[in-house]
Protein backbone atom coordinates (compact mmCIF):
# COMPACT_ATOMS: atom_id res chain seq x y z
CA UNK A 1 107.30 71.13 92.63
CA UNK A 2 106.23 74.69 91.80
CA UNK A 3 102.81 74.74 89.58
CA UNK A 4 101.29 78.10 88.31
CA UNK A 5 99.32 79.15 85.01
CA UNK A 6 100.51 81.65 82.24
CA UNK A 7 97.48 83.30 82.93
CA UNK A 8 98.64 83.82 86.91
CA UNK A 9 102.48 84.68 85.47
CA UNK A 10 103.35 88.61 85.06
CA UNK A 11 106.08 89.09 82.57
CA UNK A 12 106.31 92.73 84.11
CA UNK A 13 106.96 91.70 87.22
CA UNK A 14 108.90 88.59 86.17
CA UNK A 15 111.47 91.28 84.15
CA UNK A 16 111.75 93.39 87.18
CA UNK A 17 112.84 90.53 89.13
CA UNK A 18 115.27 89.14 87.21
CA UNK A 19 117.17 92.30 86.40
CA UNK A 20 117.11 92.40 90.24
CA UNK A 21 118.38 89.31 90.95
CA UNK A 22 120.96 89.41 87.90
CA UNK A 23 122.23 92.78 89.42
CA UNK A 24 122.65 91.65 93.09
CA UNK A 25 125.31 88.79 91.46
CA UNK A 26 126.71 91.40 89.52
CA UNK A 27 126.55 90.03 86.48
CA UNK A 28 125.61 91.86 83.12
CA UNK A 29 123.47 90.72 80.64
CA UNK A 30 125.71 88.68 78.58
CA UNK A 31 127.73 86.97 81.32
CA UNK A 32 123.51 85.76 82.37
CA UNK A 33 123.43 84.71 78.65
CA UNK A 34 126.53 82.87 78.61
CA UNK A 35 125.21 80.51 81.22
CA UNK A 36 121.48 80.01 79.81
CA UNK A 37 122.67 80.19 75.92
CA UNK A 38 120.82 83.50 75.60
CA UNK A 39 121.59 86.76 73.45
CA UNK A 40 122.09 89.92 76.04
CA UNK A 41 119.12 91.16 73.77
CA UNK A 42 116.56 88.41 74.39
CA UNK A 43 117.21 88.96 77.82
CA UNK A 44 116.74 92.59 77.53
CA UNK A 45 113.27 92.10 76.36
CA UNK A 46 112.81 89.83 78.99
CA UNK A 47 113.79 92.57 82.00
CA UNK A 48 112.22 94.86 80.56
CA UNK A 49 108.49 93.22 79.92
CA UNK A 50 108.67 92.86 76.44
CA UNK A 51 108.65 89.11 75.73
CA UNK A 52 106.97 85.97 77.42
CA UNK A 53 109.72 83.22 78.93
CA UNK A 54 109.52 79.52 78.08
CA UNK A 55 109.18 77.74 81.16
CA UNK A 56 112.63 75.48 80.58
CA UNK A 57 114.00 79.21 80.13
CA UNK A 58 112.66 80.12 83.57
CA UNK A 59 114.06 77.07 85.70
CA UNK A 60 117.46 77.59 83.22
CA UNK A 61 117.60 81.47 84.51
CA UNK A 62 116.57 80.22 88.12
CA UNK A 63 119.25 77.57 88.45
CA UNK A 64 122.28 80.34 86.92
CA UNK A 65 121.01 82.90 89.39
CA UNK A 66 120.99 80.11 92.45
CA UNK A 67 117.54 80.52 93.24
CA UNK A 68 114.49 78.77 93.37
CA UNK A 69 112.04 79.19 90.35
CA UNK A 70 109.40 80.30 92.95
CA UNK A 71 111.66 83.72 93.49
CA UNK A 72 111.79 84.49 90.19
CA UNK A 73 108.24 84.17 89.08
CA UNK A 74 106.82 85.56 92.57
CA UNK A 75 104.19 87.98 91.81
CA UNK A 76 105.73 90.65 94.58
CA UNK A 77 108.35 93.57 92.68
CA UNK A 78 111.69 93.21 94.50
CA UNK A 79 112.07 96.76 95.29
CA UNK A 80 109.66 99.82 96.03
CA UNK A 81 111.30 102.15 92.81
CA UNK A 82 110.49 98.12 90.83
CA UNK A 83 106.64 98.75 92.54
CA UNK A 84 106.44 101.58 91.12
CA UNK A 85 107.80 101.01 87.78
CA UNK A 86 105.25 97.99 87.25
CA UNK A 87 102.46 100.55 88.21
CA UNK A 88 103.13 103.57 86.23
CA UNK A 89 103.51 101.23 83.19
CA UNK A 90 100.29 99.44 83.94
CA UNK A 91 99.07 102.74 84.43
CA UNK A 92 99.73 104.08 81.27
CA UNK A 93 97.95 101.28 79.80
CA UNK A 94 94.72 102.13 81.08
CA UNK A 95 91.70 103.59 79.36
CA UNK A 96 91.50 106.24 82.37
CA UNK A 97 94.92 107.57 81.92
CA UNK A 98 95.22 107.09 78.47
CA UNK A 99 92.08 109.43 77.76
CA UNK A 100 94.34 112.09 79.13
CA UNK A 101 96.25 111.96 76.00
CA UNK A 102 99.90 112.44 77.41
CA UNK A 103 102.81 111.00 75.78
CA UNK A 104 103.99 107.45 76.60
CA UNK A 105 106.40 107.79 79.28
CA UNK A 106 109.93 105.20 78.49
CA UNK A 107 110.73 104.41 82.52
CA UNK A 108 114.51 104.08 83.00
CA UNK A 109 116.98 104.39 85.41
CA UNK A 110 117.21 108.42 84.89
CA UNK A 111 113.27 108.91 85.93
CA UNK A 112 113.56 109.88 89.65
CA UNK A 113 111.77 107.52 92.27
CA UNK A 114 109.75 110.43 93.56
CA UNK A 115 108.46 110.94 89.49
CA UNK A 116 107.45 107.37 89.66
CA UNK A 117 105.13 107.99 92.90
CA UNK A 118 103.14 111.15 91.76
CA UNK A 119 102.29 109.22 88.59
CA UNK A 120 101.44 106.00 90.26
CA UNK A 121 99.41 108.16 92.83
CA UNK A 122 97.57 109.75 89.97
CA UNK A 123 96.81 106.74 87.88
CA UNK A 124 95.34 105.38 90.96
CA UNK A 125 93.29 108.76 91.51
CA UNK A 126 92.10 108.40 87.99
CA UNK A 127 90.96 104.63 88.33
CA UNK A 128 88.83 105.53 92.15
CA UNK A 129 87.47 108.65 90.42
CA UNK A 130 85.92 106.64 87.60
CA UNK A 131 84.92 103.89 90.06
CA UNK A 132 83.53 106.86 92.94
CA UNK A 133 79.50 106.12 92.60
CA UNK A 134 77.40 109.48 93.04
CA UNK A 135 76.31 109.94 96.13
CA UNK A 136 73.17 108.26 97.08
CA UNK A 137 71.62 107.33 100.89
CA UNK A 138 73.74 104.31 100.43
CA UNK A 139 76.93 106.33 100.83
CA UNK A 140 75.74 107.12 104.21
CA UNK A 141 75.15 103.88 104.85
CA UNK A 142 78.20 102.37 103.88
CA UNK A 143 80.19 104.86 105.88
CA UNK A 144 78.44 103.94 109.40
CA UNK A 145 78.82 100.57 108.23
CA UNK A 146 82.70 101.25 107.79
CA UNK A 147 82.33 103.34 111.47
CA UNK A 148 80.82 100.17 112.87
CA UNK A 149 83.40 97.57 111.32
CA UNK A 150 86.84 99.68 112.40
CA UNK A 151 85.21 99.31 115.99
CA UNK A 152 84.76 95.59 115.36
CA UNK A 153 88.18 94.72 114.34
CA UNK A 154 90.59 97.42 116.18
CA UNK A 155 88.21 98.37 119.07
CA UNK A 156 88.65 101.77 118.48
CA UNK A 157 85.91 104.63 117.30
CA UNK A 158 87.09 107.08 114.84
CA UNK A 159 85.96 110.06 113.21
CA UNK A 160 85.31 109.82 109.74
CA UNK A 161 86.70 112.60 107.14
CA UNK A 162 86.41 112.63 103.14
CA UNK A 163 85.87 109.46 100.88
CA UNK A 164 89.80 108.92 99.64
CA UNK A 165 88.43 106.80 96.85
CA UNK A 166 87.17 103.68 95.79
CA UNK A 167 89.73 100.98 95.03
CA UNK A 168 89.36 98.20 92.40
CA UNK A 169 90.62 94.89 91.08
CA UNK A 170 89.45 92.30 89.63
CA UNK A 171 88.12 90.50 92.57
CA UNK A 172 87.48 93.45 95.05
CA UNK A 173 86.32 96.78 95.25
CA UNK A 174 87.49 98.61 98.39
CA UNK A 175 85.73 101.83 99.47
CA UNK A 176 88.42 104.17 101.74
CA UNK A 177 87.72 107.22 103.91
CA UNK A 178 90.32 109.30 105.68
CA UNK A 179 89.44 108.88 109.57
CA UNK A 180 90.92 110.31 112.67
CA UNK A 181 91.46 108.01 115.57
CA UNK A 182 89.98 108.31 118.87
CA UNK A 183 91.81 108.26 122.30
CA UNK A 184 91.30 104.37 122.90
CA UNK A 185 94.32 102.14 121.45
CA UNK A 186 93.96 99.88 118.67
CA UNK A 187 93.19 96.17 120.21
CA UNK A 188 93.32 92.61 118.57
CA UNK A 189 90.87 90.79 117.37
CA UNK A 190 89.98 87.62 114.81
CA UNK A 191 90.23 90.05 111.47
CA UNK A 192 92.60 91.87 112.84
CA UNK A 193 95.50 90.15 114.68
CA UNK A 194 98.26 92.61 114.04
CA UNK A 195 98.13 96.61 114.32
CA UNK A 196 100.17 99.47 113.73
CA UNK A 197 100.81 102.94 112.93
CA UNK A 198 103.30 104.23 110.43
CA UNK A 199 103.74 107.51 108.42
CA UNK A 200 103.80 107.49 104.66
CA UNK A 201 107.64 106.96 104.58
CA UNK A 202 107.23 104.14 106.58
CA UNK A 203 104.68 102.34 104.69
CA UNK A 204 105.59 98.33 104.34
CA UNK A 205 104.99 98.00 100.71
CA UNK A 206 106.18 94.66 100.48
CA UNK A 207 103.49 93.61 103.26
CA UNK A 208 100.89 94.26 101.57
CA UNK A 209 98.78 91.56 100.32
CA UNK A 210 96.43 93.75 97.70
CA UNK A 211 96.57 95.80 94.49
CA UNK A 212 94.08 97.67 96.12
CA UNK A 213 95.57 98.20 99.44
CA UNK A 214 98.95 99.17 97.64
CA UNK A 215 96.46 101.96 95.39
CA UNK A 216 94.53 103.21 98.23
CA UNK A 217 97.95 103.68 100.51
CA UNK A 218 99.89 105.47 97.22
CA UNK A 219 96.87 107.68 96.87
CA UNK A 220 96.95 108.62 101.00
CA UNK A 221 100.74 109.01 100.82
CA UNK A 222 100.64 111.11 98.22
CA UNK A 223 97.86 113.31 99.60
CA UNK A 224 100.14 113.88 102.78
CA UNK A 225 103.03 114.67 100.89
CA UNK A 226 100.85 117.17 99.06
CA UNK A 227 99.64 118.71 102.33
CA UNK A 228 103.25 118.41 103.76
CA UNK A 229 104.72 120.41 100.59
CA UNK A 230 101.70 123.47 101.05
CA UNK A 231 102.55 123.64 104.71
């Protein structure tokens, strides 16, 4: 039995995974609503964020689509282009990027994925900029502390580079410098039992566990691509 509050349930995320589930059974929106009873237009506002399901609705979609109800109201987006989607429209909900006074942007199929990530990588520019404290003594403190913790958990000593940004949610705040590795390999440890390197076009999106992880990673990759494009 699956249990979860309305308060935990994103109807974002929820639309963008059942428009991907309907289209990977290739069925359009009113062969879906023949099965559930449902107008293609309720189910329109549904993918698209715009209305809050019924939970007999939800186990009705679940059991058309053959899937459990846990898939369809899992908090992770389906795809990378649905990641970003979610983002850019949180985004443009918040006070930071609204004060910038651009027009609402209507995300559809014709906005390209690469669109998506400059604006996501903004939004989350905007939100560490307007979290970045001025810089006190206790900046310098919590980058040796940050020195002193990457040789805890990976074993390795790095040199640290500019603050990238600080990263919030609403149960963390993650400060994140740019660093460049020493000669010694990363090693195991308690916190940190699995290591890697990847470039930015590489980056396992659905891995990651954190809005703020998934912030502070589209604000690096975006910062290499920017380099990349100058070079």
């Amino acid at each position: 039995m699956l249990f979860f509050t309305m308060k935990e349930f994103d109807i974002i995320t929820f639309g963008q995974r059942l428009r991907h589930l309907r289209r990977a059974r290739g069925l359009t929106l009113g062969e879906l609503g023949d099965r559930v009873g449902k107008a293609p237009s309720v189910l329109s506002l549904l993918e698209n964020g715009k209305r809050e399901p019924k939970l007999s609705l939800i186990e009705e979609l679940a059991s058309a689509l053959s899937v459990p109800v846990s898939e369809l109201v899992s908090h992770q987006p389906p795809t990378r282009r649905a990641q970003l989607e979610i983002a850019v429209a949180q985004a443009q909900q918040d006070p930071s990027y609204r004060r910038l006074g651009l027009p609402t942007l209507k995300i559809g199929a014709r906005v390209p994925t690469d669109v998506l990530e400059h604006l996501a990588a903004v939004a989350a520019a905007l939100r560490a900029q307007e979290s970045r404290p001025a810089a006190t003594p206790e900046d310098a403190r919590a980058a040796n502390a940050a020195l002193r913790e990457t040789h805890e958990e990976v074993g390795m000593r790095v040199a640290l580079g500019p603050l990238l940004g600080v990263f919030n949610d609403s149960a963390i705040t993650v400060v994140v410098y740019l660093a460049t590795p020493g000669k010694e390999p990363p090693s195991l440890s308690v916190e940190a039992t699995e290591v890697h390197y990847f470039a930015p076009e590489d980056v396992p999106w659905h891995d990651l566990a954190f809005p703020t992880t998934t912030d502070a990673l589209t604000a690096w990759v975006a910062l290499e691509r920017s380099h990349s494009a100058r070079s």
